[in-house]
Each structure stands twice: as structure tokens, then as C-alpha cells.
Protein backbone atom coordinates (compact mmCIF):
# COMPACT_ATOMS: atom_id res chain seq x y z
CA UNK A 1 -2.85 -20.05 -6.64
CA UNK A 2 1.11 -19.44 -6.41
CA UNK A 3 1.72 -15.58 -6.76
CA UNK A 4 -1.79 -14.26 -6.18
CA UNK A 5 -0.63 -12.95 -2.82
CA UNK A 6 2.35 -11.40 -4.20
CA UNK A 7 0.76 -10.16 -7.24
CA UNK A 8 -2.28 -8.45 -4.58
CA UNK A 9 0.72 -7.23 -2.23
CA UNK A 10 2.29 -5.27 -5.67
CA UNK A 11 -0.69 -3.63 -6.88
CA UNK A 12 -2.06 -2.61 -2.69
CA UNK A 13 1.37 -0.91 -2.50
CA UNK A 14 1.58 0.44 -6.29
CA UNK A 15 -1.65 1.64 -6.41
CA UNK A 16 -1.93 3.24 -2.86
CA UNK A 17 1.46 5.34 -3.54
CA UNK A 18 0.38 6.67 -6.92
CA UNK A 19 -2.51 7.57 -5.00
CA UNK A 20 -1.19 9.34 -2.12
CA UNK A 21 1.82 10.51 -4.78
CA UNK A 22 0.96 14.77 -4.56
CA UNK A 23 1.20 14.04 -1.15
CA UNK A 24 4.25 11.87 -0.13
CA UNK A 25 7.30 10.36 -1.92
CA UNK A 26 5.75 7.01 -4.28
CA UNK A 27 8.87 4.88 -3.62
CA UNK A 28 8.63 5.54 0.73
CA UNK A 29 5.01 5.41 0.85
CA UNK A 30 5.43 1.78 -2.15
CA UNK A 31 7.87 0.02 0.48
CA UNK A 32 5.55 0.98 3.65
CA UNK A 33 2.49 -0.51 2.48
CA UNK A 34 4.29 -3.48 1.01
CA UNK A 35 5.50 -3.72 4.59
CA UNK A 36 2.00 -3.82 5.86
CA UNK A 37 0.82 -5.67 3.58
CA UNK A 38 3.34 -8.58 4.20
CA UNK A 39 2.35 -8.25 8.28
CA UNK A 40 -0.67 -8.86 7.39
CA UNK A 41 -0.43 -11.58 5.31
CA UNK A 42 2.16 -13.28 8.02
CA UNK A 43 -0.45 -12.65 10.83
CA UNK A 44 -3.25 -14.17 9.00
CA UNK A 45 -1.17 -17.52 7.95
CA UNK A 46 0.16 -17.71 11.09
CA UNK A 47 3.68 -16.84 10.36
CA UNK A 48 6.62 -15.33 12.52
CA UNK A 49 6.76 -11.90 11.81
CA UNK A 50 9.95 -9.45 13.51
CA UNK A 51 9.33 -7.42 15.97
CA UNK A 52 10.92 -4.50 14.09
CA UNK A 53 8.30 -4.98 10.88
CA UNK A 54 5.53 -5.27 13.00
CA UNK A 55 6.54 -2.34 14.99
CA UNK A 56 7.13 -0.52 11.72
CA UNK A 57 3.42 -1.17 10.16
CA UNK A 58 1.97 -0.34 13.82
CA UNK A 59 3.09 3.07 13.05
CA UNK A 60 2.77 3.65 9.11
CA UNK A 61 -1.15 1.62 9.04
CA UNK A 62 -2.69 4.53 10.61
CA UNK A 63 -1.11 7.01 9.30
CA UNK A 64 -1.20 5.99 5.73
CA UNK A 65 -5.16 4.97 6.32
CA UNK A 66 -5.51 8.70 7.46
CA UNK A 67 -3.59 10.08 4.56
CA UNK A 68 -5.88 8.16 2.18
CA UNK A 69 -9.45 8.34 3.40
CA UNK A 70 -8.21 12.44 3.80
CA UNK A 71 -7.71 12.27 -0.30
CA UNK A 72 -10.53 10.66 -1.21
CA UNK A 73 -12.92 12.76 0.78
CA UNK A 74 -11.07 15.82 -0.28
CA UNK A 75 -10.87 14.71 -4.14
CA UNK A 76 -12.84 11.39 -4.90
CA UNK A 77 -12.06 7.68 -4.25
CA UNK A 78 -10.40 6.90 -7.65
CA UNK A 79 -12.03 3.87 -10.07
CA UNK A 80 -9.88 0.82 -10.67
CA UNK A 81 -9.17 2.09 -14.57
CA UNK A 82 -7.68 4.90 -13.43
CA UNK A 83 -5.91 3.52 -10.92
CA UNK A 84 -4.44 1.31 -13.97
CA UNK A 85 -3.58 3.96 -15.69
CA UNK A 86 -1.67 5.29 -13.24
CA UNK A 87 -0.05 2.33 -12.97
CA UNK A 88 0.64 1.66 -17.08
CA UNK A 89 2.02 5.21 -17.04
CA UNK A 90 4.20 5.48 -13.99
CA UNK A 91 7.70 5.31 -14.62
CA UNK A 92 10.28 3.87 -11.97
């Protein structure tokens, strides 16, 4: 359906920089995995994707993965309702 990807692409980068937010700045870490997430999403369709994006989420995927699996063994993997309420409450 039209705007399922982009709607999926929102809350993987929303949701994954209020997570990582006591550790790095929300609106970097927002546009970095929006930046994956749209390399991914051109890979798998089979779209041309710039060398400099794909470059660019060849060096923040790993590092972000890190930075999350390191929270949620350190604290807990969050549940989806709080991850929404993260999301209801956070202010731009």
C-alpha cells in the first residue's frame, strides 16, 4: 500500500533515536537511520542508490547496530508501547 514504506522508514528512524537518545543527539542519529533505511529499501527494489549514501550507511549501520544491541543488553530491549510513548511525548 502507498506510504507503508515511508510510514515504516519514520517510525525505524524515530523510534531508534529516542532509543539511543541518553546516548547520542535524536535529530543526527533520526537522519542516519532514515539514511539506512532508504539504502535499504533502494537495494531491495532494485533502485540506483549514490555512492555517497551508500558510503554513508556503510559506516553509520554498524555503528548504530552496536550502539543499540549495547543499550538493550545494558538496560532492556524496550516494548513497542513504550516505544510509543516515547514517540507521543517527544517534542521536535
Amino acid at each position: 500500500p502507498p506510504g507503508v514504506d515511508t510510514e515504516l522508514s519514520y517510525r525505524f528512524a524515530l523510534y531508534g533515536s529516542l532509543f539511543l537518545s541518553n546516548s547520542a543527539d535524536p535529530q543526527q542519529t533520526f537522519r542516519r537511520l532514515r539514511n539506512i533505511y532508504e539504502v535499504r529499501s533502494k537495494l531491495v527494489h532494485g533502485s540506483a542508490v549514490t555512492s555517497a549514501k551508500r558510503e554513508r550507511a556503510l559506516e553509520d549501520a554498524p555503528e548504530l547496530a552496536k550502539a543499540i544491541v549495547l543499550r538493550a543488553i545494558e538496560q532492556g530491549w524496550p516494548d513497542k508501547n513504550e516505544l510509543d510513548e516515547l514517540a507521543l511525548n517527544h517534542k521536535e
